[in-house]
C-alpha atoms as a PDB file:
ATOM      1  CA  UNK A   1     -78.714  47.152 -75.195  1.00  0.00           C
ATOM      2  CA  UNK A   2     -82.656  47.117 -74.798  1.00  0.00           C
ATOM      3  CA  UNK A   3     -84.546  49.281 -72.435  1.00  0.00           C
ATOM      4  CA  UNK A   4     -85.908  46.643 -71.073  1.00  0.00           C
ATOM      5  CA  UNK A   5     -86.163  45.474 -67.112  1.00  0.00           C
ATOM      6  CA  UNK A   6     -83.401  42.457 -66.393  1.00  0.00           C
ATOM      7  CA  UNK A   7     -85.332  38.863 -65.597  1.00  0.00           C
ATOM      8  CA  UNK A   8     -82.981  37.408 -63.059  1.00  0.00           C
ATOM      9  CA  UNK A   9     -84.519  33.738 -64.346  1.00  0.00           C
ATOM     10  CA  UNK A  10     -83.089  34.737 -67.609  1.00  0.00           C
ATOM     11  CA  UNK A  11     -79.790  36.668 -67.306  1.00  0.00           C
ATOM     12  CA  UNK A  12     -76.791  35.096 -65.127  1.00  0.00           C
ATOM     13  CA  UNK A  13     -74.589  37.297 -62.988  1.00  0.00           C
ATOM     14  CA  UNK A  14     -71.372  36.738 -65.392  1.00  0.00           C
ATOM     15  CA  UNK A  15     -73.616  37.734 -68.697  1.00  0.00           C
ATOM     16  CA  UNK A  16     -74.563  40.962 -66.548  1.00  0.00           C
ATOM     17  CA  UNK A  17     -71.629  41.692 -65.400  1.00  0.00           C
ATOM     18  CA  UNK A  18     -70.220  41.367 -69.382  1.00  0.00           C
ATOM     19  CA  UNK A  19     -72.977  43.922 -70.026  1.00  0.00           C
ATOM     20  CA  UNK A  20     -71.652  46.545 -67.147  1.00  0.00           C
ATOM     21  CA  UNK A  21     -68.437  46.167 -68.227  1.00  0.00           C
ATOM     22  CA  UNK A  22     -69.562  46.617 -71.880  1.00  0.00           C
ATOM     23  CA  UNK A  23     -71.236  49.679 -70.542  1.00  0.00           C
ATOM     24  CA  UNK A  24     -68.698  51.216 -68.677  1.00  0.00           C
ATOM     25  CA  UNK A  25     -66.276  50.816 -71.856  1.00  0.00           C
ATOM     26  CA  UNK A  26     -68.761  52.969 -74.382  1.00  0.00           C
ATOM     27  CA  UNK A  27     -69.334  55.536 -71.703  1.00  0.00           C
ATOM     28  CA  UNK A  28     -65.713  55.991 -70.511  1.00  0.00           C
ATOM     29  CA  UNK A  29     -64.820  56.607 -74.521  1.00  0.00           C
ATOM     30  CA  UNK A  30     -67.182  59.779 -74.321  1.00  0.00           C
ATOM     31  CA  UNK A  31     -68.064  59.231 -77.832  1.00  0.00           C
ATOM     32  CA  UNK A  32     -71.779  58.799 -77.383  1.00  0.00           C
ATOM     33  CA  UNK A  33     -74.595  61.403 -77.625  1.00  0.00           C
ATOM     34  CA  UNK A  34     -75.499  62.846 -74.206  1.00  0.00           C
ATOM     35  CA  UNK A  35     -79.421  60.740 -74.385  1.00  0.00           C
ATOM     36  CA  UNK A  36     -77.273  57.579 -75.016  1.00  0.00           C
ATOM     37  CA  UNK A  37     -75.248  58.345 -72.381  1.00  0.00           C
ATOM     38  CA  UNK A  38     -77.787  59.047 -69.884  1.00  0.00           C
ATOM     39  CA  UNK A  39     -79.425  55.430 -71.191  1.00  0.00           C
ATOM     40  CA  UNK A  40     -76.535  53.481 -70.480  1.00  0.00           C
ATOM     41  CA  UNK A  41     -75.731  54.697 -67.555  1.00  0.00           C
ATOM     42  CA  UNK A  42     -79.271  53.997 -66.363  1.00  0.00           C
ATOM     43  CA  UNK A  43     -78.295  51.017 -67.490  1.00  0.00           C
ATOM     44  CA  UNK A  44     -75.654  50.337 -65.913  1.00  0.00           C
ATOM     45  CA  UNK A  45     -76.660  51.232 -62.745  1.00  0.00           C
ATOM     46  CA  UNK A  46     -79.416  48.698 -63.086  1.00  0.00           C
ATOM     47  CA  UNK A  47     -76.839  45.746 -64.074  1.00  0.00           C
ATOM     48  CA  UNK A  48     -75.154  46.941 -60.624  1.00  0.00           C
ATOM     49  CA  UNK A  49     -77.887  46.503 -58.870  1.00  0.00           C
ATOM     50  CA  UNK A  50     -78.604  42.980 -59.799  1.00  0.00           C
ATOM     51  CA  UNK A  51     -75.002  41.851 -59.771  1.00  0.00           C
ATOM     52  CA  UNK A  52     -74.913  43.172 -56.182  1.00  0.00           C
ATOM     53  CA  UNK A  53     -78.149  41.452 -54.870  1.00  0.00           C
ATOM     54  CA  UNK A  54     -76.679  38.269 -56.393  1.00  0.00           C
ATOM     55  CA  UNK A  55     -73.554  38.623 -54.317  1.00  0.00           C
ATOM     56  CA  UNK A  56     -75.274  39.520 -51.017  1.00  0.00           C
ATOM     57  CA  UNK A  57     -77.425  36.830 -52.227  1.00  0.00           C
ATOM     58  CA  UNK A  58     -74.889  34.225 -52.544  1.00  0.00           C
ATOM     59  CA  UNK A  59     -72.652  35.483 -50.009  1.00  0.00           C
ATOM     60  CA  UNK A  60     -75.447  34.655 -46.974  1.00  0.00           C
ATOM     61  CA  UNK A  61     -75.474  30.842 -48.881  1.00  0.00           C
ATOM     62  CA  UNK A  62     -71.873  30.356 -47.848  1.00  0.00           C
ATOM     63  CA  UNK A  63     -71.088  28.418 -45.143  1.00  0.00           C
ATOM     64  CA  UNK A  64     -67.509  27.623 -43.558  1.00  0.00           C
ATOM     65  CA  UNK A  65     -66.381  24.474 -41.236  1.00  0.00           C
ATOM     66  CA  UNK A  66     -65.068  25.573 -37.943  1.00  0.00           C
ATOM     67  CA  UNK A  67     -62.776  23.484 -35.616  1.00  0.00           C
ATOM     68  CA  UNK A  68     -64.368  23.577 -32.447  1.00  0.00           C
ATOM     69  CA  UNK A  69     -61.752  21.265 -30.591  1.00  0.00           C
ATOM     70  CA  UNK A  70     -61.952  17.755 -31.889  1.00  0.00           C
ATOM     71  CA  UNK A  71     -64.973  18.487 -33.927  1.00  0.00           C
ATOM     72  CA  UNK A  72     -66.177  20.431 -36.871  1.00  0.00           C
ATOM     73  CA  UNK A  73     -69.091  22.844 -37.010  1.00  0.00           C
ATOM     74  CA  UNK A  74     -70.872  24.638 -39.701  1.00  0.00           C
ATOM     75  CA  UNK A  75     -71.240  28.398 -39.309  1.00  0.00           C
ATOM     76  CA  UNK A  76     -72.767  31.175 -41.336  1.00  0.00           C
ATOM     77  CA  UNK A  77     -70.039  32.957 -43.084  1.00  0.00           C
ATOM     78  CA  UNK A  78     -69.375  36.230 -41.876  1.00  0.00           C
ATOM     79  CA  UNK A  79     -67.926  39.052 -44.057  1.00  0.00           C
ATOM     80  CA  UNK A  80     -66.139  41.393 -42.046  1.00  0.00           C
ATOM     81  CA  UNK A  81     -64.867  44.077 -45.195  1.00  0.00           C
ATOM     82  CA  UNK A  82     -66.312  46.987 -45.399  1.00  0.00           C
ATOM     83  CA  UNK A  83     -69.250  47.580 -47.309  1.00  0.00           C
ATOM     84  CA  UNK A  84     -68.209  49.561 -50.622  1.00  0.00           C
ATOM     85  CA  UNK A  85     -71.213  51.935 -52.234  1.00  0.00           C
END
C-alpha cells in the first residue's frame, strides 16, 4: 500500500474494495506495528469512503420500469434500507 490519495479515473470500485478487504485482513491479524496499523487503517477508511460515494453514486443512476396500468414508466429508484455508518 502507498500513502498516496486514490484517483477515482484510475482505481475501480472492485480493485478498492480488494484493497479494504486486503486491509481489514492484516489489521484483524494484529501482527503489525502500532504506526502500520494506524496507516492502514487510515487507509482503509479512505478505500471506504470511495467505495461508498461510488455506490450512492451509482445507486441515484438506477432506474426501474413501473406499471402504471397499461403502460410503463421510468422512475428514479428509491432505496428505502436504512442507511448503515
Amino acid at each position: 500500500m502507498n500513502k498516496e490519495k486514490l484517483k477515482p479515473e484510475k482505481v475501480s470500485f472492485e480493485d478498492a474494495l480488494k484493497k479494504l478487504e486486503e486491509i481489514a485482513s492484516e489489521l484483524s491479524e494484529g501482527e503489525l506495528p502500532l504506526e502500520e496499523s494506524i496507516r492502514l487503517f487510515e487507509k482503509g477508511m479512505e478505500l471506504k469512503r470511495f467505495c461508498r460515494k461510488r455506490l450512492d453514486e451509482s445507486r441515484r443512476k438506477i432506474s426501474i420500469l413501473v406499471k402504471d396500468s397499461e403502460e410503463y414508466r421510468e422512475e428514479d429508484f428509491k432505496d428505502d434500507s436504512p442507511e448503515k455508518p
